[in-house]
Protein backbone atom coordinates (compact mmCIF):
# COMPACT_ATOMS: atom_id res chain seq x y z
CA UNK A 1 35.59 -38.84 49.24
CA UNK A 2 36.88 -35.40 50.45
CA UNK A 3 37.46 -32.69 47.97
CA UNK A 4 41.20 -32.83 48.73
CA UNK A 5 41.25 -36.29 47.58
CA UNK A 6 39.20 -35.86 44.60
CA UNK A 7 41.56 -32.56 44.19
CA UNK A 8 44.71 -34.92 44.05
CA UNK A 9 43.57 -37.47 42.24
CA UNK A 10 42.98 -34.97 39.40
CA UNK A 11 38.73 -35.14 39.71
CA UNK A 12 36.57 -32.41 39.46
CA UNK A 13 36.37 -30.78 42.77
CA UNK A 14 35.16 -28.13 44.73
CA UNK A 15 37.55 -25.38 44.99
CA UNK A 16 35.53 -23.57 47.56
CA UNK A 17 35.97 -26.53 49.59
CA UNK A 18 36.22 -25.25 53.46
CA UNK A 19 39.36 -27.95 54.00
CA UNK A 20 41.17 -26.71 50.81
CA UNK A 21 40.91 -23.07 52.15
CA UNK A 22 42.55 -23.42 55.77
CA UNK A 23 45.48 -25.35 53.73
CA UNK A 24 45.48 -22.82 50.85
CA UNK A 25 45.34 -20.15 53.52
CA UNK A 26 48.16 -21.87 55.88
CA UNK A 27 50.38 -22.02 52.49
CA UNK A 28 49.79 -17.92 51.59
CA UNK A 29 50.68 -16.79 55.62
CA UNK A 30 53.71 -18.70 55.37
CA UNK A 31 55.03 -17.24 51.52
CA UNK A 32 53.58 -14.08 52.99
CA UNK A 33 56.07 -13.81 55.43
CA UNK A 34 58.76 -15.67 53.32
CA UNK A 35 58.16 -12.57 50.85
CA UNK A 36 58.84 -9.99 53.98
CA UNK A 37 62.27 -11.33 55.03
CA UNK A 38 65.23 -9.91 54.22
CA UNK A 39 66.99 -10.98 51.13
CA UNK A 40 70.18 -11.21 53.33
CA UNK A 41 68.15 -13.73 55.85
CA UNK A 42 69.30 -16.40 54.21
CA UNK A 43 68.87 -19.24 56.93
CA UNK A 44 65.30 -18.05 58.05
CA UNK A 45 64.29 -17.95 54.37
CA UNK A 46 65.78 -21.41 53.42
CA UNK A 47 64.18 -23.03 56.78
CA UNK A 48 60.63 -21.47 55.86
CA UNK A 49 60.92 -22.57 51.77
CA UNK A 50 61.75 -26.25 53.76
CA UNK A 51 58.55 -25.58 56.06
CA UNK A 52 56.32 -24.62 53.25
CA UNK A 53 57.33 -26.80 49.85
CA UNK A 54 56.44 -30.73 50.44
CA UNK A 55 60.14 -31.96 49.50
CA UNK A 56 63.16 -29.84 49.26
CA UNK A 57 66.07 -32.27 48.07
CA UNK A 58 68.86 -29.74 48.37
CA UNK A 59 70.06 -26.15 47.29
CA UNK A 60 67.39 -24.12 46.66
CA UNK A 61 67.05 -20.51 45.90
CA UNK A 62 63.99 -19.13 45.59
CA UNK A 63 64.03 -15.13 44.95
CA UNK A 64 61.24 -13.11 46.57
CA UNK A 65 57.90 -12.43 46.11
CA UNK A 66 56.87 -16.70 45.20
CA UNK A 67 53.52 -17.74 45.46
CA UNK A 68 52.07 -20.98 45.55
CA UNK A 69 48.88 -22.34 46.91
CA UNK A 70 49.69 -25.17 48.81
CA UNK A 71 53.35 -26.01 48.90
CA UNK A 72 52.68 -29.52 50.20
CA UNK A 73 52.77 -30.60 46.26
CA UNK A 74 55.78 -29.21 45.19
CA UNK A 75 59.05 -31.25 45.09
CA UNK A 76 62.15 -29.86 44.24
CA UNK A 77 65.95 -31.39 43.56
CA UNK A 78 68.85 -30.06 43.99
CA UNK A 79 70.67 -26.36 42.96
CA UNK A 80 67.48 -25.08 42.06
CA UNK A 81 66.99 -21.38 41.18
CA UNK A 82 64.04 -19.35 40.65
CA UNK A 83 64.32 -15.76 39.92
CA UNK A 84 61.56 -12.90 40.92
CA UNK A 85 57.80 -13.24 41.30
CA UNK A 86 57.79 -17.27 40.38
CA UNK A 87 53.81 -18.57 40.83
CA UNK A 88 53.22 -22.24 41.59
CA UNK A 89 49.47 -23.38 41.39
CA UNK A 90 50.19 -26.70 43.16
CA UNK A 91 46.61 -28.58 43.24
CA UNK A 92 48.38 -31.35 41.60
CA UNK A 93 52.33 -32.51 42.21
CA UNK A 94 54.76 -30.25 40.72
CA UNK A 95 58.06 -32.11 40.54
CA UNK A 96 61.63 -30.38 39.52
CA UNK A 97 64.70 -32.25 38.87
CA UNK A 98 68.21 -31.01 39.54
CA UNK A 99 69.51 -28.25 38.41
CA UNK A 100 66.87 -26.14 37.23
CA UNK A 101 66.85 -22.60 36.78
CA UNK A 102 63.49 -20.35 36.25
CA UNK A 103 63.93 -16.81 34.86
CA UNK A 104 61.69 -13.86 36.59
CA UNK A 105 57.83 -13.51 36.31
CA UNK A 106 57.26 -17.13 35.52
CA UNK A 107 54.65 -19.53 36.01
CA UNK A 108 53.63 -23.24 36.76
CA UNK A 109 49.94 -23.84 37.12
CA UNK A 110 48.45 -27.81 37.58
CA UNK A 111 45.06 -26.12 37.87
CA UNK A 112 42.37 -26.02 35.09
CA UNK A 113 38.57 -25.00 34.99
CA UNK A 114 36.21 -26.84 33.14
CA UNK A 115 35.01 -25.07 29.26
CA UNK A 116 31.70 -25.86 30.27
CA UNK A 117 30.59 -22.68 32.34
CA UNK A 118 27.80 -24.36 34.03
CA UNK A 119 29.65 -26.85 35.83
CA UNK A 120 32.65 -23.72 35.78
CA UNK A 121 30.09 -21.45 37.47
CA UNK A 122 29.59 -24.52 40.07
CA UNK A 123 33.22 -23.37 42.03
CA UNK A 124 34.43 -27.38 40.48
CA UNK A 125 38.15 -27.53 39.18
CA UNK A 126 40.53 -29.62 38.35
CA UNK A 127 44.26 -30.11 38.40
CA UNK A 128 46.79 -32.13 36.27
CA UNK A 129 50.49 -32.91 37.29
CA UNK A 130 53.47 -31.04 36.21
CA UNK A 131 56.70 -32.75 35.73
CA UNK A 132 60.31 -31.19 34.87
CA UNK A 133 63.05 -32.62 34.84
CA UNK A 134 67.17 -32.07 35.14
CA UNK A 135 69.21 -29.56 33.91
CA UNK A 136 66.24 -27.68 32.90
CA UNK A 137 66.43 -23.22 31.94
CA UNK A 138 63.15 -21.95 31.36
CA UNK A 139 63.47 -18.15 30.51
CA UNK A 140 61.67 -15.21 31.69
CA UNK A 141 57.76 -14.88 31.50
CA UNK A 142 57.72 -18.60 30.48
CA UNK A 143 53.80 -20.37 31.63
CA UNK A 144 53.94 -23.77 32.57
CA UNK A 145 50.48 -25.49 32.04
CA UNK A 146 48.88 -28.12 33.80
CA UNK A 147 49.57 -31.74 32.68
CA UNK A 148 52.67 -31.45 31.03
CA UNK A 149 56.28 -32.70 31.02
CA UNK A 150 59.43 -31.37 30.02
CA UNK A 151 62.37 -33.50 29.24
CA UNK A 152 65.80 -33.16 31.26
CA UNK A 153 68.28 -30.43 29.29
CA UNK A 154 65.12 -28.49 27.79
CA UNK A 155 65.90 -25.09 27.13
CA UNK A 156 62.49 -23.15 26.94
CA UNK A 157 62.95 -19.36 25.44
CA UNK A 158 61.73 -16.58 27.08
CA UNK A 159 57.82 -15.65 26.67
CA UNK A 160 56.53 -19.32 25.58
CA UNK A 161 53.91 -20.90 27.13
CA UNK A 162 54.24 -24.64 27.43
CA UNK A 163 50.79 -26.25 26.87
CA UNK A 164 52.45 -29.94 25.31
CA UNK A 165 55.03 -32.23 26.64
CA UNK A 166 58.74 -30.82 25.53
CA UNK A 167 61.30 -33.97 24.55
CA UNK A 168 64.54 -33.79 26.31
CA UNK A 169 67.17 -32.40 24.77
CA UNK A 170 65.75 -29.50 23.01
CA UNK A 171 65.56 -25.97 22.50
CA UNK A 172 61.77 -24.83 22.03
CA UNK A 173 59.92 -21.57 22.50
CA UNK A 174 56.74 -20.11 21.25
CA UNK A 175 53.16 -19.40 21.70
CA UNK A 176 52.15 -22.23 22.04
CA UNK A 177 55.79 -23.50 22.78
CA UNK A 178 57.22 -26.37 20.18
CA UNK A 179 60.61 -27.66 20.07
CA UNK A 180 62.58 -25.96 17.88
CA UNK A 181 65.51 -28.04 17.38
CA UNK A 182 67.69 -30.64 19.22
CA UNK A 183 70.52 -29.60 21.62
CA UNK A 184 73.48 -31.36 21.71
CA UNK A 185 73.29 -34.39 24.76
């Protein structure tokens, strides 16, 4: 089994892997020069976000700089908009509903490295899944862990970081990030 497989099946794999690096490397020349255009370019930058993100469903704004490491992963809906300097770690899917907005400075990682730092020390990863879904605001500075999902109409407050599945419906912020209370459906 390749490393890419093991990679997105969510197994420990080499993330020195000489196959993951031409696609990681593919991914960061194309946001490179999506994070050189023009803001005004609106057609170039809308047909390179479709050349480098797996599934674009509709609308999508995506402010610059944006980072992610292999784009292929990453599946977006409709009237999505991310603000400055959003970071997607995409070893594993990243799926966004409709309708989501991300504040600046924000982050969605699927990749983890094992506690143990022999088998850390060995270059081997991992990467869970991260699912969100419609009518989702996550606020500024917000970190989006691997393997979890948030609930469509989550609001998540600026600052949290979201290491637990958030319930639909629900305001929640923190450190780590809870629900705080329900929002009206």
């Amino acid at each position: 089994m390749s490393e890419k497989d093991k990679m997105l099946k969510g197994e420990l794999y080499n993330g020195e892997d000489d196959e993951l690096a031409k696609l990681k490397y593919a991914c960061k020349d194309l946001c490179f020069t999506y994070n050189r255009l023009l803001p005004s370019a609106l057609k170039e930058r809308t047909a390179l976000l479709k050349e480098i993100l797996g599934k674009l469903k509709g609308h999508c704004t995506i402010e610059q700089p944006f980072m992610c490491d292999y784009g292929f992963n990453i599946a977006i809906g409709d009237n999505f908009y991310a603000n400055h300097n959003l970071i997607i770690l995409d070893a594993a899917k990243v799926k966004i509903g409709d309708n989501v907005f991300i504040g600046p400075n924000c982050g969605i990682y699927t990749s983890g490295h094992p506690l143990d730092y022999k088998t850390r020390n060995a270059s081997l990863e991992y990467a869970k899944e991260v699912n969100i879904g419609n009518n989702v605001w996550i606020g500024g500075n917000v970190v989006i862990c691997p393997g979890v999902t948030i609930g469509d109409n989550v609001v998540i407050g600026a600052g949290s970081v979201v290491t637990k599945d958030l319930p639909a419906n629900t305001l929640a912020y923190g450190s780590p990030c809870k629900a705080i209370r329900d929002l009206e459906k």
